[in-house]
N, C-alpha and C. Protein backbone atom coordinates (compact mmCIF):
# COMPACT_ATOMS: atom_id res chain seq x y z
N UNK A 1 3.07 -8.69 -33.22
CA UNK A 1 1.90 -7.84 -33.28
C UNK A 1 1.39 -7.80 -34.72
N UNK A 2 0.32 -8.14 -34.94
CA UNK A 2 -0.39 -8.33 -36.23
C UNK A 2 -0.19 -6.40 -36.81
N UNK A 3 -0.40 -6.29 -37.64
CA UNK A 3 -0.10 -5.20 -38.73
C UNK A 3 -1.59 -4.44 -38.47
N UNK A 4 -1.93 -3.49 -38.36
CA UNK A 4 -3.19 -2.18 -37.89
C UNK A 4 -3.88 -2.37 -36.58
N UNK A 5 -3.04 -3.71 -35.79
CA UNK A 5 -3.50 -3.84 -34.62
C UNK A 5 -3.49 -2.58 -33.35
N UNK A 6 -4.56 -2.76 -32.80
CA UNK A 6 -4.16 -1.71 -31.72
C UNK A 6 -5.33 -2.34 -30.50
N UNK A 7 -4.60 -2.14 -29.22
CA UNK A 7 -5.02 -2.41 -27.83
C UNK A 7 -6.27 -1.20 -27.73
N UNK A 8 -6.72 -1.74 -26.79
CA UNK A 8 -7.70 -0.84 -25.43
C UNK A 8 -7.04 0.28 -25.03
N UNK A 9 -5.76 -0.07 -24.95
CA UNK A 9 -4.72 1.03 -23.87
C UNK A 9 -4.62 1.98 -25.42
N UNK A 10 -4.51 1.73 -25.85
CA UNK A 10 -3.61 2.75 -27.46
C UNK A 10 -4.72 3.12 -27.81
N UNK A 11 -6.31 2.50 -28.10
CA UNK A 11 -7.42 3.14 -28.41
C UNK A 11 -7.67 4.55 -27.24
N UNK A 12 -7.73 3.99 -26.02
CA UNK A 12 -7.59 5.29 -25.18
C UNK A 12 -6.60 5.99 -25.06
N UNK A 13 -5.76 6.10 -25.21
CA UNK A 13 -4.40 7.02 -25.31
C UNK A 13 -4.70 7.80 -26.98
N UNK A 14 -5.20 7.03 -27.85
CA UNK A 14 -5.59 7.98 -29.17
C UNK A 14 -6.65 8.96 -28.53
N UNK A 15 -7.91 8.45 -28.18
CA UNK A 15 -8.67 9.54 -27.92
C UNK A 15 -8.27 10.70 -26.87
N UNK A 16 -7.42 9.85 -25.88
CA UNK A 16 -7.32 11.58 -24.44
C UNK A 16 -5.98 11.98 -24.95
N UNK A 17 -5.45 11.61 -25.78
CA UNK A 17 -3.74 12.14 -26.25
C UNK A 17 -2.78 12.11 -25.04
N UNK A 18 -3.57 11.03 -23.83
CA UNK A 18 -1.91 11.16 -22.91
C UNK A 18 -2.68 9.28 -22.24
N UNK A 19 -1.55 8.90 -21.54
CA UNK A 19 -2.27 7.28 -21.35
C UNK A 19 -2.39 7.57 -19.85
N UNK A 20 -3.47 6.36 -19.47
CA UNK A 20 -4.45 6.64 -18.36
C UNK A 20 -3.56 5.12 -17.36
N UNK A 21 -4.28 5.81 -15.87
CA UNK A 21 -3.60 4.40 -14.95
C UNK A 21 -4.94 4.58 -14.25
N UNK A 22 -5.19 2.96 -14.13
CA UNK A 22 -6.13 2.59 -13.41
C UNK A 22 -5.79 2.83 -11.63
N UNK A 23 -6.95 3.09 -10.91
CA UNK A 23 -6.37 3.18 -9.47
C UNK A 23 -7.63 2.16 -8.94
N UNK A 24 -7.54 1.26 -8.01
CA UNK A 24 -8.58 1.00 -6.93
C UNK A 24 -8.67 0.60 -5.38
N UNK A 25 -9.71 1.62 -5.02
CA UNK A 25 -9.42 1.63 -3.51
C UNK A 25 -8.74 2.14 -3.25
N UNK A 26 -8.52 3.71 -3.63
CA UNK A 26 -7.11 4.51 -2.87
C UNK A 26 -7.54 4.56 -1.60
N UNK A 27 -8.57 5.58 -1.16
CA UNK A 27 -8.98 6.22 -0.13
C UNK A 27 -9.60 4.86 1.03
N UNK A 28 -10.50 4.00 0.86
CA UNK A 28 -11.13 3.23 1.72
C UNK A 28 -12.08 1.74 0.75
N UNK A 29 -12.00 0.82 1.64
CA UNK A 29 -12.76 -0.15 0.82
C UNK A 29 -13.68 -0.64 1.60
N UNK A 30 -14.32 0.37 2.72
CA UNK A 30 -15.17 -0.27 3.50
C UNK A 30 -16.13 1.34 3.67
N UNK A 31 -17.29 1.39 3.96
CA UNK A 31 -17.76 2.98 4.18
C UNK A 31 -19.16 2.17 5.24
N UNK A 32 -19.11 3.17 6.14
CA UNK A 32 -19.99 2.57 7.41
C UNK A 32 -21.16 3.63 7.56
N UNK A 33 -21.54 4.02 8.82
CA UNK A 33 -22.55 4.59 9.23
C UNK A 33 -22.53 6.13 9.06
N UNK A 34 -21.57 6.55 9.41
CA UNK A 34 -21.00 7.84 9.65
C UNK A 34 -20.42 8.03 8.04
N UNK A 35 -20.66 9.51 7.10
CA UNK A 35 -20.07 9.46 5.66
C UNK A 35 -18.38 9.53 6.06
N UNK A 36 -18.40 9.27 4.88
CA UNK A 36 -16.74 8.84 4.91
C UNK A 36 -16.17 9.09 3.57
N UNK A 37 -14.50 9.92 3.19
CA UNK A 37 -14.66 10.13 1.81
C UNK A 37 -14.42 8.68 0.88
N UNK A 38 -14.96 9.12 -0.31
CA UNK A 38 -14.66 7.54 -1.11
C UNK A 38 -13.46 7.90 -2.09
N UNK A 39 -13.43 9.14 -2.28
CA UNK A 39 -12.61 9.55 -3.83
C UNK A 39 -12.32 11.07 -3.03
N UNK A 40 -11.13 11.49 -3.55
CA UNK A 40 -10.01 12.26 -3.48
C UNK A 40 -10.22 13.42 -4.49
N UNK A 41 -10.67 14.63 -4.12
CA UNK A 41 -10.11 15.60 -5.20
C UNK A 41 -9.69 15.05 -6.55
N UNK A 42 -9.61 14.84 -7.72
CA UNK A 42 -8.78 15.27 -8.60
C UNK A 42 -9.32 15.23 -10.04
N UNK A 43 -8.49 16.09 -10.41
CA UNK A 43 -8.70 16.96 -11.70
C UNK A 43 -8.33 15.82 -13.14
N UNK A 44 -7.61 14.54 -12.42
CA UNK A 44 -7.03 14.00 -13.70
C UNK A 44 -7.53 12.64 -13.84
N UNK A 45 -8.70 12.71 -13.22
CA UNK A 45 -9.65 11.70 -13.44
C UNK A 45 -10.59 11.95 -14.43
N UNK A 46 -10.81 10.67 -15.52
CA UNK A 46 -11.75 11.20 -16.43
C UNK A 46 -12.70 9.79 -16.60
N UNK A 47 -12.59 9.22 -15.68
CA UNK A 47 -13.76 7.79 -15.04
C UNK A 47 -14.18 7.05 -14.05
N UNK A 48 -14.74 7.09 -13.59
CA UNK A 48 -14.99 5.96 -11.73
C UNK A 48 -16.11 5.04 -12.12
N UNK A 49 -15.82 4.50 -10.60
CA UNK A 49 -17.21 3.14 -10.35
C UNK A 49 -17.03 3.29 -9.28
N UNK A 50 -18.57 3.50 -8.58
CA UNK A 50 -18.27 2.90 -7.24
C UNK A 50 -19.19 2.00 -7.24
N UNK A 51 -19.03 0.81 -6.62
CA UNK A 51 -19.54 -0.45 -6.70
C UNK A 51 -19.98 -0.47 -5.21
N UNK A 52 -21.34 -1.03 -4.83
CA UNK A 52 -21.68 -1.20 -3.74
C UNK A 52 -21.53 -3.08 -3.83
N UNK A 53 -20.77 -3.39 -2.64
CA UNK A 53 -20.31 -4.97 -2.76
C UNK A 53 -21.19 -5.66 -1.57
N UNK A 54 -21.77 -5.11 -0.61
CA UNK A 54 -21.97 -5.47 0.52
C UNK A 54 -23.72 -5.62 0.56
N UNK A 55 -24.20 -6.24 1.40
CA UNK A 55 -25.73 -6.31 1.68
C UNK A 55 -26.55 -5.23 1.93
N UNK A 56 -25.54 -4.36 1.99
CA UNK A 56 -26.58 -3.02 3.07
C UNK A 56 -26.61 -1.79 1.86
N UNK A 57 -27.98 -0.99 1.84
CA UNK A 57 -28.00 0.13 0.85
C UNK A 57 -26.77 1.13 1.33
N UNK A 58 -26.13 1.75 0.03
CA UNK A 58 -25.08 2.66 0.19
C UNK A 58 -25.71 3.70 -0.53
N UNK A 59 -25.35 5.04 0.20
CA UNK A 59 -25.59 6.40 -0.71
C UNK A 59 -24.06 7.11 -0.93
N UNK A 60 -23.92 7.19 -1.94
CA UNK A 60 -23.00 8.67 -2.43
C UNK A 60 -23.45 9.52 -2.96
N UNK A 61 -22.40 10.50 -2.74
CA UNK A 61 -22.60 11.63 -3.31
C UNK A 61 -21.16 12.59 -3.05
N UNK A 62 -20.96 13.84 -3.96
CA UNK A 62 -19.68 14.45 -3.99
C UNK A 62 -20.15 16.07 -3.46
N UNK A 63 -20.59 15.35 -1.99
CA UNK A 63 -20.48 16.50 -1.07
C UNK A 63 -20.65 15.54 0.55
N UNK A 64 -20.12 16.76 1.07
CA UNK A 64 -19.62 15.76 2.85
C UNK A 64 -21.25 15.16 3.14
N UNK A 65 -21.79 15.94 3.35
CA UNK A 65 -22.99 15.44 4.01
C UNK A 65 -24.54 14.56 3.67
N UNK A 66 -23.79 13.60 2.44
CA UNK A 66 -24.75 12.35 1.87
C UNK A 66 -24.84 11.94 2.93
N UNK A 67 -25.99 11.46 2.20
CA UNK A 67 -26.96 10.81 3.71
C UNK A 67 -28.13 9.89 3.16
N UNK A 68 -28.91 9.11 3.70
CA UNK A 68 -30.09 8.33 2.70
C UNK A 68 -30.91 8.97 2.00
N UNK A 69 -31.29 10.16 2.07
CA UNK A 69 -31.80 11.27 1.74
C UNK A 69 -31.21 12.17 0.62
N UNK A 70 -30.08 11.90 0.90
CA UNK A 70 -29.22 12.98 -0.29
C UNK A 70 -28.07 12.25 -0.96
N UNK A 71 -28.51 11.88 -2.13
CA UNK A 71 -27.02 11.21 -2.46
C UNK A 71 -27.78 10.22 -3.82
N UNK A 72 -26.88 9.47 -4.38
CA UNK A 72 -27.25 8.77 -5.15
C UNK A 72 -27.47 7.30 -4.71
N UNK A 73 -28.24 6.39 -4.14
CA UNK A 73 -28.19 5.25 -3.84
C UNK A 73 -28.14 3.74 -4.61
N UNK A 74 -26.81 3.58 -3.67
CA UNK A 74 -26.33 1.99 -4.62
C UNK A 74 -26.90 1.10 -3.80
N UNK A 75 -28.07 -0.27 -4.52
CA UNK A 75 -28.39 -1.06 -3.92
C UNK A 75 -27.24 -1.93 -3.36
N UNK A 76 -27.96 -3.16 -2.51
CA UNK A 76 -26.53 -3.90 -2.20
C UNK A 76 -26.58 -5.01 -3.12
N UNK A 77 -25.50 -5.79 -2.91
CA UNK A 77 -25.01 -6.64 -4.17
C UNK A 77 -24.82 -5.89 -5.48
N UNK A 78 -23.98 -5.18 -5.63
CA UNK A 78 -23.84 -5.02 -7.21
C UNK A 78 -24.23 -3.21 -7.90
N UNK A 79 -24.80 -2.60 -6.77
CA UNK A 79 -25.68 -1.31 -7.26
C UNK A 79 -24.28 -0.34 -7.17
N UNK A 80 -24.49 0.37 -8.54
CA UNK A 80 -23.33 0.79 -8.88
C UNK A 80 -23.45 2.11 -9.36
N UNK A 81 -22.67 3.23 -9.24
CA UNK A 81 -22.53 4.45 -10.03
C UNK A 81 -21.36 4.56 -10.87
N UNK A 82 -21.81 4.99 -12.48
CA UNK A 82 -20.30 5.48 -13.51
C UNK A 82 -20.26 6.80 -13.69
N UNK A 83 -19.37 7.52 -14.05
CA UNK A 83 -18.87 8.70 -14.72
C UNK A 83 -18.08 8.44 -15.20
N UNK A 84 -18.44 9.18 -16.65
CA UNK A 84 -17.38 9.87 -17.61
C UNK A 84 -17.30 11.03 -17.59
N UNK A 85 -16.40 11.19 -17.97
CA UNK A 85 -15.72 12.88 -18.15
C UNK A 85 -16.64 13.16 -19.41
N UNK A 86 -17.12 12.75 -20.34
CA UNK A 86 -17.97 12.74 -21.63
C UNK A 86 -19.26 13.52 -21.44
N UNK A 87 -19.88 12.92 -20.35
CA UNK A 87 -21.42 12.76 -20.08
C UNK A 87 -21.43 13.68 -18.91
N UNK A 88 -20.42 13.41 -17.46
CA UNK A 88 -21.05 13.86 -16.51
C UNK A 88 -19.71 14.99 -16.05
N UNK A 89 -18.85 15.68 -17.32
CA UNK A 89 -18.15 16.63 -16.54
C UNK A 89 -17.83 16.95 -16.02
N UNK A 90 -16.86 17.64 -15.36
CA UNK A 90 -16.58 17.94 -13.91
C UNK A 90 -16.56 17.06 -12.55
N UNK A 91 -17.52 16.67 -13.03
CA UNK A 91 -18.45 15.32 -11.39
C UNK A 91 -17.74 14.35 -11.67
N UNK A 92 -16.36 13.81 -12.23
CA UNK A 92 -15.23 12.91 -12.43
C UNK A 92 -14.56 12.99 -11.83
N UNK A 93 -14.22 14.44 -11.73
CA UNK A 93 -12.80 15.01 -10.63
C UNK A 93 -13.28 15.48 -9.15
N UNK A 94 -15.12 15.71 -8.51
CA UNK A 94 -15.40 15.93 -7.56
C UNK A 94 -14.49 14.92 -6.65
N UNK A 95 -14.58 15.52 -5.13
CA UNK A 95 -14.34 14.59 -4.16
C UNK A 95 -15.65 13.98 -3.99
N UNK A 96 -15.58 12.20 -3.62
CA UNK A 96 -17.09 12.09 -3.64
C UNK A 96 -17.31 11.10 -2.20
N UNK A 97 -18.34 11.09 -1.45
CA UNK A 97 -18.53 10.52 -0.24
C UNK A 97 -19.69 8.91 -0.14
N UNK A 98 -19.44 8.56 0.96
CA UNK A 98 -20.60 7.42 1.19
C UNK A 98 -20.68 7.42 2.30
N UNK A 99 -22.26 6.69 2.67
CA UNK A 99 -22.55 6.22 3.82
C UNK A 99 -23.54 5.04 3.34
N UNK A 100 -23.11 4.08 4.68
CA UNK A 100 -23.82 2.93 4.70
C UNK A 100 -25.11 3.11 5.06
N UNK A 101 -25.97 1.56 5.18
CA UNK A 101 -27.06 1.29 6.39
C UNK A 101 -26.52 0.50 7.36
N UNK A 102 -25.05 0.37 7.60
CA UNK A 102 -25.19 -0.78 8.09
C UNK A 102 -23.07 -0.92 8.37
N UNK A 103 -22.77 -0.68 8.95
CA UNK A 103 -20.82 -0.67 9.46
C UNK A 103 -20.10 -1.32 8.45
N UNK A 104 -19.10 -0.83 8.29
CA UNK A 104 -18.41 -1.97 7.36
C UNK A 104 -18.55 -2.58 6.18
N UNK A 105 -19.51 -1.66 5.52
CA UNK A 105 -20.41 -1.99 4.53
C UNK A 105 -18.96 -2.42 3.12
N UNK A 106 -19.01 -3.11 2.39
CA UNK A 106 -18.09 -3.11 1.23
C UNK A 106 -17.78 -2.52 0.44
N UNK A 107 -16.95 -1.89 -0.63
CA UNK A 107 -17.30 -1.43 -1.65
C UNK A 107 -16.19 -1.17 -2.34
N UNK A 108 -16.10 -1.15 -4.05
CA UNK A 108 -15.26 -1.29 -4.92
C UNK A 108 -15.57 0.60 -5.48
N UNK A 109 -14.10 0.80 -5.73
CA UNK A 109 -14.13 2.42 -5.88
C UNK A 109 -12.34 1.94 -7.22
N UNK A 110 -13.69 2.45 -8.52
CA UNK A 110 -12.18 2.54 -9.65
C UNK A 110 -12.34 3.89 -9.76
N UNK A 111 -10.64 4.11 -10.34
CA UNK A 111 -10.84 5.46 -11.31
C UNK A 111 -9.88 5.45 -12.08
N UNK A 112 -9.85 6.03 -13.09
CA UNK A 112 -9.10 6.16 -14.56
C UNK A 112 -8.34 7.40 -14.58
N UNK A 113 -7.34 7.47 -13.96
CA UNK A 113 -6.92 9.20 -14.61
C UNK A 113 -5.69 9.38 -15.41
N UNK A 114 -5.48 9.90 -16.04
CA UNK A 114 -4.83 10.74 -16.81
C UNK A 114 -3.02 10.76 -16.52
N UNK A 115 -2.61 10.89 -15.27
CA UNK A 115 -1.58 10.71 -14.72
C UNK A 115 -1.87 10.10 -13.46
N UNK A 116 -1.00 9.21 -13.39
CA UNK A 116 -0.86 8.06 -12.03
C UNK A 116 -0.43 8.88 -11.10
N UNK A 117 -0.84 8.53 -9.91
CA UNK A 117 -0.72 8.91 -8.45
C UNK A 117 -0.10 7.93 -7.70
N UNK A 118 0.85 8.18 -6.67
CA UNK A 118 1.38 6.83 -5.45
C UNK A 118 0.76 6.61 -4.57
N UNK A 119 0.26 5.84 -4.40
CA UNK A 119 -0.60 5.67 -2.99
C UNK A 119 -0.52 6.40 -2.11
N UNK A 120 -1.23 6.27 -1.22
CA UNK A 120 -1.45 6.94 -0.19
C UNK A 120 -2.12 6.28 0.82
């Protein structure tokens, strides 16, 4: 290790003073017609993505009843939502939901927290 070197992992572990584990796809990697949760309660998350992977428009949002109407919408191919704990507070650790246009729709769901969790 070169001499004042420091990683990604040690740059973030300096700033939150405890080290972070990546999680993806705990809850589901597919969200269809009907909302469905995407993200889990928790308090020791301090980053996400949800990535819309699939052809069909996706809406979230971190309450049960998103809908095309209510929610934040991820185009398909690539349309994506971030949070930080920095910028968007609290709304890191919401539980947060999706619904498709369309069954089976794809989608990539990270999160960063604080202390690791075991699957589920």
């Amino acid at each position: 290790m070169v001499s004042g070197y420091k990683s990604l992992a040690d740059l973030v572990r300096e700033e939150l003073g405890v080290p972070t584990f990546l999680q993806t796809n705990r809850v589901t990697a597919t969200v269809g017609v009907a909302a469905v949760q995407v993200l889990r309660q928790n308090p020791n998350r301090v980053w996400l993505a949800i990535v819309n992977l699939s052809a069909n428009d996706l809406h979230v949002g971190p309450f049960a009843n998103v809908s095309s109407t209510r929610g934040f919408r991820l185009t398909p191919s690539g349309g994506n939502i971030l949070l930080d704990y920095r910028e968007d507070m609290d709304l890191c650790g919401f539980e947060w939901f999706g619904i498709a246009t369309a069954a089976a729709s794809a989608v990539l769901v990270m999160e960063l927290l604080t202390q690791s969790e075991p699957e589920q």
